[in-house]
Protein backbone atom coordinates (compact mmCIF):
# COMPACT_ATOMS: atom_id res chain seq x y z
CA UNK A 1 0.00 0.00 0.00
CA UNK A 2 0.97 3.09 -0.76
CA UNK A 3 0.38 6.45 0.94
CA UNK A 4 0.10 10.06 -1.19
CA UNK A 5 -1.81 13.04 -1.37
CA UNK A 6 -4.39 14.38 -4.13
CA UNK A 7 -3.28 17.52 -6.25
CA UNK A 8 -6.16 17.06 -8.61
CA UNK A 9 -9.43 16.17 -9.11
CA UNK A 10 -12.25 15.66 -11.99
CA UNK A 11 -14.65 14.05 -9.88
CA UNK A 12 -14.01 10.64 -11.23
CA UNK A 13 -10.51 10.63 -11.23
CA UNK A 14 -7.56 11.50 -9.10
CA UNK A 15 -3.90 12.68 -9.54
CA UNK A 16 -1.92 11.61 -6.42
CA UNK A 17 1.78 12.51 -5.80
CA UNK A 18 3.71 9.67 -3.18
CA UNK A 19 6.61 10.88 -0.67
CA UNK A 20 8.86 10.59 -3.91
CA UNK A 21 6.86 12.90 -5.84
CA UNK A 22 5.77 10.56 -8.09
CA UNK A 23 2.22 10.97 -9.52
CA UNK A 24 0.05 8.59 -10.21
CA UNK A 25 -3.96 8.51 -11.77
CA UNK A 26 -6.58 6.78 -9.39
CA UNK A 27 -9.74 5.86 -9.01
CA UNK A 28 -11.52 5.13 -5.70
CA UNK A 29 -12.84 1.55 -4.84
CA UNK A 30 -16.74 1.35 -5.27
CA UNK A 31 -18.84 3.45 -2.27
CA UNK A 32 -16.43 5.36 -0.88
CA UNK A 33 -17.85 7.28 1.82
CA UNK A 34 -16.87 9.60 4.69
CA UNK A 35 -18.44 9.02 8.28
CA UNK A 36 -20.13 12.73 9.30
CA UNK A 37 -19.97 14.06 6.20
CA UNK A 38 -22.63 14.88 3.58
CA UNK A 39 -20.77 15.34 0.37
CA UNK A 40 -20.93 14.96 -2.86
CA UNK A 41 -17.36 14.89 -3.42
CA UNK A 42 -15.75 11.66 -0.89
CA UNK A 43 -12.11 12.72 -1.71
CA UNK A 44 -10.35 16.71 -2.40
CA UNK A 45 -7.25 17.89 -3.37
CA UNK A 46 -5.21 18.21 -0.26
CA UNK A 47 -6.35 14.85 0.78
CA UNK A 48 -3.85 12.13 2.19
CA UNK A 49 -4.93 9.05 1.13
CA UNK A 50 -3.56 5.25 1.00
CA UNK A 51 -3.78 3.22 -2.69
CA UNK A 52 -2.43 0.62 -4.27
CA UNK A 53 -0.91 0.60 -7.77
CA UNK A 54 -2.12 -2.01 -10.68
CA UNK A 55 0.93 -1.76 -12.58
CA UNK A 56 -0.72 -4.11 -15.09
CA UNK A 57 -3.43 -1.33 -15.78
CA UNK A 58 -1.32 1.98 -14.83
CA UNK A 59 -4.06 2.86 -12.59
CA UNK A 60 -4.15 3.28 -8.64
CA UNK A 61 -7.03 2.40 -6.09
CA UNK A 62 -7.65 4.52 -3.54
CA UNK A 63 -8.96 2.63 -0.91
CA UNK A 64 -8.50 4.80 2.78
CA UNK A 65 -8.56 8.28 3.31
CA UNK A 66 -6.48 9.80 6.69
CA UNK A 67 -8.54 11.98 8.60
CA UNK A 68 -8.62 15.87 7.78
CA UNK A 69 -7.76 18.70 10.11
CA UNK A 70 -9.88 21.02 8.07
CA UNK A 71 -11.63 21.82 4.82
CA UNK A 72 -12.84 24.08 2.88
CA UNK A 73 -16.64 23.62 1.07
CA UNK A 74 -19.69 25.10 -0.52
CA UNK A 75 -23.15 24.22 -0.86
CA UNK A 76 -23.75 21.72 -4.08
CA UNK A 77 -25.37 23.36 -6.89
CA UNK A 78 -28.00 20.05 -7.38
CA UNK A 79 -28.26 18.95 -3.97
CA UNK A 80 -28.75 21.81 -1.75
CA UNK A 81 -28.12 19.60 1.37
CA UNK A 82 -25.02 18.40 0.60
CA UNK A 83 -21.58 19.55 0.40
CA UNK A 84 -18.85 20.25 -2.16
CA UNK A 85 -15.33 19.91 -0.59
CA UNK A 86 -13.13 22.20 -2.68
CA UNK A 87 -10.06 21.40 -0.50
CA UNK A 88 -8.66 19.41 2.37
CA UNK A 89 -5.97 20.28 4.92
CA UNK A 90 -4.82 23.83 4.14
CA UNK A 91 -2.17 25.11 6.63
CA UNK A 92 -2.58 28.38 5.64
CA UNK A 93 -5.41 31.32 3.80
CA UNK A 94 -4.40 34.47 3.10
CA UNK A 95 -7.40 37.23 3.15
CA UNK A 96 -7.36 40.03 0.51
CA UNK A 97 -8.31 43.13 1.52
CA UNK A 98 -8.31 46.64 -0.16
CA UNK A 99 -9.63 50.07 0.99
CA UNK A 100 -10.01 51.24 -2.21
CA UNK A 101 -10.17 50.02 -5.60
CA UNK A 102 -12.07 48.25 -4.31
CA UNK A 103 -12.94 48.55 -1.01
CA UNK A 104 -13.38 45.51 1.30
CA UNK A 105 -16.07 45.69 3.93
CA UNK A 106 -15.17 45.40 7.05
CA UNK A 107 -18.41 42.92 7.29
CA UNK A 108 -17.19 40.82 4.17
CA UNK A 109 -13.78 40.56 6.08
CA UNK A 110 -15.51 38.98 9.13
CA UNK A 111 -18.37 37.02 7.42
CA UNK A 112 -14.66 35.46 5.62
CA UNK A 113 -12.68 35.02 9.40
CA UNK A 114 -15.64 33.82 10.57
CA UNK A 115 -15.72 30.60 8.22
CA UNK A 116 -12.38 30.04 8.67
CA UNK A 117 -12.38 29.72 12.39
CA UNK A 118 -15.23 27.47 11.99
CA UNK A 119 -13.36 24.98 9.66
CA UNK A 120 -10.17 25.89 11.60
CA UNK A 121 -8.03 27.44 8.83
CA UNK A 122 -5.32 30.21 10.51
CA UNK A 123 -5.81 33.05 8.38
CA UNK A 124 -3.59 35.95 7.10
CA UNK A 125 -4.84 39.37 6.38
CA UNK A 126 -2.87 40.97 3.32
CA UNK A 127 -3.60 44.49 2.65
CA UNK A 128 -2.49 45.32 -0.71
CA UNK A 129 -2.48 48.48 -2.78
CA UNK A 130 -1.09 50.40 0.31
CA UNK A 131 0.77 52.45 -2.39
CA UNK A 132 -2.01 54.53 -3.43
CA UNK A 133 -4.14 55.72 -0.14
CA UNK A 134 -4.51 58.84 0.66
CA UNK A 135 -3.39 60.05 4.82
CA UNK A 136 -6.89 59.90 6.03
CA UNK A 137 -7.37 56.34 4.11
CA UNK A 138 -3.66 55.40 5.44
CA UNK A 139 -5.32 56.13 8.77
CA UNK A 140 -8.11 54.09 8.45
CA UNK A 141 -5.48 50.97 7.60
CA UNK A 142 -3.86 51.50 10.89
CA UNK A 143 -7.12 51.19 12.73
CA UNK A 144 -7.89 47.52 10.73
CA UNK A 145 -4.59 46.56 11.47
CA UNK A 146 -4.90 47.77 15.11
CA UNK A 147 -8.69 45.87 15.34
CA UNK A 148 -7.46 42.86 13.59
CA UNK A 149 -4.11 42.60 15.56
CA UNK A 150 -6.22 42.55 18.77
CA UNK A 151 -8.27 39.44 17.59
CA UNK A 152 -5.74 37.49 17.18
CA UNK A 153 -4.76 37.69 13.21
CA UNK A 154 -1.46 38.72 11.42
CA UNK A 155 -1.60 41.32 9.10
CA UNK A 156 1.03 42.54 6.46
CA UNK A 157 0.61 45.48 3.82
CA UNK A 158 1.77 44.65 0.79
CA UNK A 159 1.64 45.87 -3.05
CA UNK A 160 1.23 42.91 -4.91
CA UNK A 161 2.23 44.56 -8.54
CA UNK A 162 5.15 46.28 -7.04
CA UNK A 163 6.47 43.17 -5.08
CA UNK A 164 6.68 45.36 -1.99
CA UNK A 165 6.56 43.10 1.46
CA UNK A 166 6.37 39.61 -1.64
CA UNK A 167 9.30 38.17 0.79
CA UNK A 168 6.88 38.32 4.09
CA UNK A 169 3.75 36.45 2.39
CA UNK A 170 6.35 33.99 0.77
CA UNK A 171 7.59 33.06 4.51
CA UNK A 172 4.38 32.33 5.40
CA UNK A 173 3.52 30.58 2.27
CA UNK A 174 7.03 28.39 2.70
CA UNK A 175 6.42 24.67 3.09
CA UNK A 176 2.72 25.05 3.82
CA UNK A 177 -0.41 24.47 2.09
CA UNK A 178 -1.88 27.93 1.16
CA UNK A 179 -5.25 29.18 -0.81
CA UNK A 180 -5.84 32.98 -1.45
CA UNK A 181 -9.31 34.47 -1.04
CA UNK A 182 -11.04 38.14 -1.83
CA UNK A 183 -12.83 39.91 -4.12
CA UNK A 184 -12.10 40.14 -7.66
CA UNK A 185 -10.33 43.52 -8.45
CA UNK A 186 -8.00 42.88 -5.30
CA UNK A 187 -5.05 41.91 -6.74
CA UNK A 188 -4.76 37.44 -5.78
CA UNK A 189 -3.43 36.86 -9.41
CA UNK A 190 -0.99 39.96 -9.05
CA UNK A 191 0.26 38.22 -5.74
CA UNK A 192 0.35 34.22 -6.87
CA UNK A 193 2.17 35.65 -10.32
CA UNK A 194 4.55 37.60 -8.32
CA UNK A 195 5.60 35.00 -5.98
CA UNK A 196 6.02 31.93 -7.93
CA UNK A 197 6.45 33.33 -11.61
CA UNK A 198 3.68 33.65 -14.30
CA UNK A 199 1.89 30.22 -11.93
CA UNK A 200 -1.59 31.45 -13.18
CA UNK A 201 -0.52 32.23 -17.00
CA UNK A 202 0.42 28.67 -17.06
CA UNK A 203 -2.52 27.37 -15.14
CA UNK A 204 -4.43 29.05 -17.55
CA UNK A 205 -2.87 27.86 -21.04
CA UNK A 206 -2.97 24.03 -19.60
CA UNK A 207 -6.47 24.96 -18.59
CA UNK A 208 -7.33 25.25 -22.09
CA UNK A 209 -5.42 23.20 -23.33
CA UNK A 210 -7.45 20.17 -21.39
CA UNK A 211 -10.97 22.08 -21.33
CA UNK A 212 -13.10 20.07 -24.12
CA UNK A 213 -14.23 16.92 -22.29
CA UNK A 214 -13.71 18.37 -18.48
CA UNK A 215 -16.15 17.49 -16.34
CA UNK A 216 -18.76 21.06 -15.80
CA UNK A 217 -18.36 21.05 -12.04
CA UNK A 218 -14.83 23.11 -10.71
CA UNK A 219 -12.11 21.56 -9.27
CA UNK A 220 -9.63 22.51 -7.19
CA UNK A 221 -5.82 21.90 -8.17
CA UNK A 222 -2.71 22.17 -6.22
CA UNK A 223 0.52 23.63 -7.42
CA UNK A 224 4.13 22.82 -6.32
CA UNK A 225 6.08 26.26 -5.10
CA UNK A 226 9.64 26.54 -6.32
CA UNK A 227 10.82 27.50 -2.55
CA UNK A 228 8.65 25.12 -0.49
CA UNK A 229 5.09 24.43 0.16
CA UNK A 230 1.71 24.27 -2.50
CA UNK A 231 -0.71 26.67 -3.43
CA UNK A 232 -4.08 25.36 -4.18
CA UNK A 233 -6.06 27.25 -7.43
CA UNK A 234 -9.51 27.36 -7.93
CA UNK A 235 -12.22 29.51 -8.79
CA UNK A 236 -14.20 27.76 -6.02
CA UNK A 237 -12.49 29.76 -3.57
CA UNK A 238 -14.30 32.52 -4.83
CA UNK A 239 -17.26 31.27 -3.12
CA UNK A 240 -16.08 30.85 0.13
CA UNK A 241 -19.52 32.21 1.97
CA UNK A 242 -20.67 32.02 5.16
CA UNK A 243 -21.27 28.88 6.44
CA UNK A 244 -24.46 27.65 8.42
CA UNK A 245 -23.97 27.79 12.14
CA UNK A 246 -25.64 27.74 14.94
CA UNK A 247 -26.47 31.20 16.57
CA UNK A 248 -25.43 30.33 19.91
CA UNK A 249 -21.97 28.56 18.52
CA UNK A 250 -20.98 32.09 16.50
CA UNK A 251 -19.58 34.10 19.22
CA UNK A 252 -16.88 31.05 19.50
CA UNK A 253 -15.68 32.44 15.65
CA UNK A 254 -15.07 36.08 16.96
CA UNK A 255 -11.61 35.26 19.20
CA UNK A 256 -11.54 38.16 21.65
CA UNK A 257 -15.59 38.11 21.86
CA UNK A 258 -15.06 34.51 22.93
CA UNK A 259 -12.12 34.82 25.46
CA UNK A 260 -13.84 37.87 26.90
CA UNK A 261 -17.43 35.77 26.81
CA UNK A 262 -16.18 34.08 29.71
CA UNK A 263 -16.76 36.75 32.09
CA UNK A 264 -20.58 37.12 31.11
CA UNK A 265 -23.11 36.36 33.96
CA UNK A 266 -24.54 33.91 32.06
CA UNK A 267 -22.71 31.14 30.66
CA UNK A 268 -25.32 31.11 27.40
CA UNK A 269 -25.05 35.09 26.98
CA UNK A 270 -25.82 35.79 23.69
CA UNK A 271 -24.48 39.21 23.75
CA UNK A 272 -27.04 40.85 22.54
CA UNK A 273 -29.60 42.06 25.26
CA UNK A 274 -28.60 40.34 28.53
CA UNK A 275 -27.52 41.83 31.38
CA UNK A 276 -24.39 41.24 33.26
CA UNK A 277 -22.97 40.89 29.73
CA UNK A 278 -19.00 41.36 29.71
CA UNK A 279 -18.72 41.98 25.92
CA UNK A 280 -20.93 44.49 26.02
CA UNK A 281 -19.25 46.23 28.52
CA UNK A 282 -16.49 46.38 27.15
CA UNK A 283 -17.94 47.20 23.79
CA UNK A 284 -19.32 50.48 26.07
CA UNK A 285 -15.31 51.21 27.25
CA UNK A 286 -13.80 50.76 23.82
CA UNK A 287 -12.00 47.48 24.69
CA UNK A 288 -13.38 45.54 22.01
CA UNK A 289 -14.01 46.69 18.28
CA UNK A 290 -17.46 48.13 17.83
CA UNK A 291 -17.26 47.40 14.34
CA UNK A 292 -16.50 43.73 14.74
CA UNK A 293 -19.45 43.72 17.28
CA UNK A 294 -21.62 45.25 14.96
CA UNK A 295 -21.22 42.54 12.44
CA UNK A 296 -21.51 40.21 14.82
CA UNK A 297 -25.07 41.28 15.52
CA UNK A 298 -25.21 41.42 11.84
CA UNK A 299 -24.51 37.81 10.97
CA UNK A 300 -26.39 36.73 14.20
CA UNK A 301 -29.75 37.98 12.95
CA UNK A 302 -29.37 36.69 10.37
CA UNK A 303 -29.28 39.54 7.86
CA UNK A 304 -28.61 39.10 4.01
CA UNK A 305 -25.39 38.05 2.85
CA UNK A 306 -25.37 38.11 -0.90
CA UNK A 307 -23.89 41.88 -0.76
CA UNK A 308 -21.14 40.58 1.02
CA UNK A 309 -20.16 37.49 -1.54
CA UNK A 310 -17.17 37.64 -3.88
């Protein structure tokens, strides 16, 4: 038996790369299923998996999966109660963010965090295009910074088509499993093109090259980087919405609500209307980001989230 894991799939078939970096095509063995999960996908690109070579046929048999310390899905498009893993095990996603051209809302940033906390991704902050903000807009970055600092997330400017702070994403990139996620217009190509040369241009051409026949569905794909570590491409990524929760679970997904929740009266506290409530308090003495608090209340009741997609 041998033991790899998946840097592409078409939904039927499998590209797995061993400890040697060999790849090899596969195909899974009959019902392959995961226990707790409702997907429509059993096995993702990032996957570690176990299979067995027919060297007779040239074609592996994936028969075990190893478990997953986190993933990243959407909704199916056909079976609205199901799942469609786009990736498996990702060490590392780095959040876009612009204040101008465009702008990133501080709401679409959380709804974003908020995800990845749930599926336990550590997450990045870039904020690129630093180059052309004005001193009142340049103040407004060192308040997200500040905010964003204080709940618990690293944050480095950058200007992706100028290569200016590259080095810094690249060290956190190095020998880790990374995606990139934000709106279009923010610059992720400008980045992923900068740090490992012209990767997209080429993803592109073979894209083409191999379109007639593809399955319709996207799939994810994961790239080798030159100076350690993958990068996993796919225009799923640009879905990455808010998943469902449960409204008494989402104050766990806001770090320095949840470490200050403790304090509350009321072990339950929603933090929205009770009394004795220690968020809101310090909400009231400027301890904790009204802003974040103000989406939390957002996404807790529930309001509209299409504005906020990518």
């Amino acid at each position: 038996m041998k033991e790899g894991f998946v840097i592409k799939s078409t939904g039927s078939w499998y590209i797995v790369i061993d400890n040697n970096k060999v790849e090899y095509q596969c195909k899974i063995r009959g019902k392959f299923r995961i226990k707790g999960i409702k997907s429509t996908n059993p096995i993702a690109v990032g996957d570690y998996v176990y299979f067995s070579f027919d060297e007779k046929e040239n074609i592996g048999i994936i028969n075990k999966i190893k478990p997953r310390k986190n993933y990243i899905v959407r909704k199916s498009v056909n079976l609205s109660k199901q799942l469609h893993i786009i990736a498996a095990n990702i060490d590392v996603a780095f959040l876009m963010v612009t204040l101008k051209e465009p702008q990133t809302s501080s709401e679409f940033i959380d709804r974003v965090l908020v995800t990845a906390e749930a599926y336990k991704i550590p997450t990045v902050i870039l904020f690129n295009k630093i180059d052309i903000l004005s001193n009142e807009e340049k103040e407004d970055l060192e308040y997200y910074k500040m905010i964003y600092t204080i709940a618990g997330y690293k944050c480095i400017e950058i200007v992706a088509n100028k290569g200016v702070n590259i080095d810094l994403v690249k060290a956190e990139m190095k020998n880790k499993t990374s995606v990139v996620i934000g709106h279009s217009g923010v610059g992720k190509s400008t980045l992923i093109n900068n740090i490992e040369d012209n990767l997209l241009a080429r993803v592109s051409e073979i894209s083409e090259y191999h379109k007639s026949g593809m399955h319709t569905t996207t799939f994810a794909e994961m790239f080798e980087l030159s100076f350690g570590g993958y990068y996993i491409d796919t225009p799923g990524i640009k879905g990455f919405g808010l998943f469902e929760f449960k409204k008494e679970e989402l104050h766990h997904y806001f770090p320095e609500i949840f470490a200050k929740s403790k304090e509350c009266k009321y072990y339950n506290c929603t933090h929205t209307h009770e009394p004795g409530c220690a968020v809101k308090q310090a909400i009231d003495e400027d301890l904790l980001s009204k802003e974040r608090y103000y989406n939390y209340l957002s996404i807790y009741n529930g309001d509209d989230d299409e504005k906020h997609r990518i």
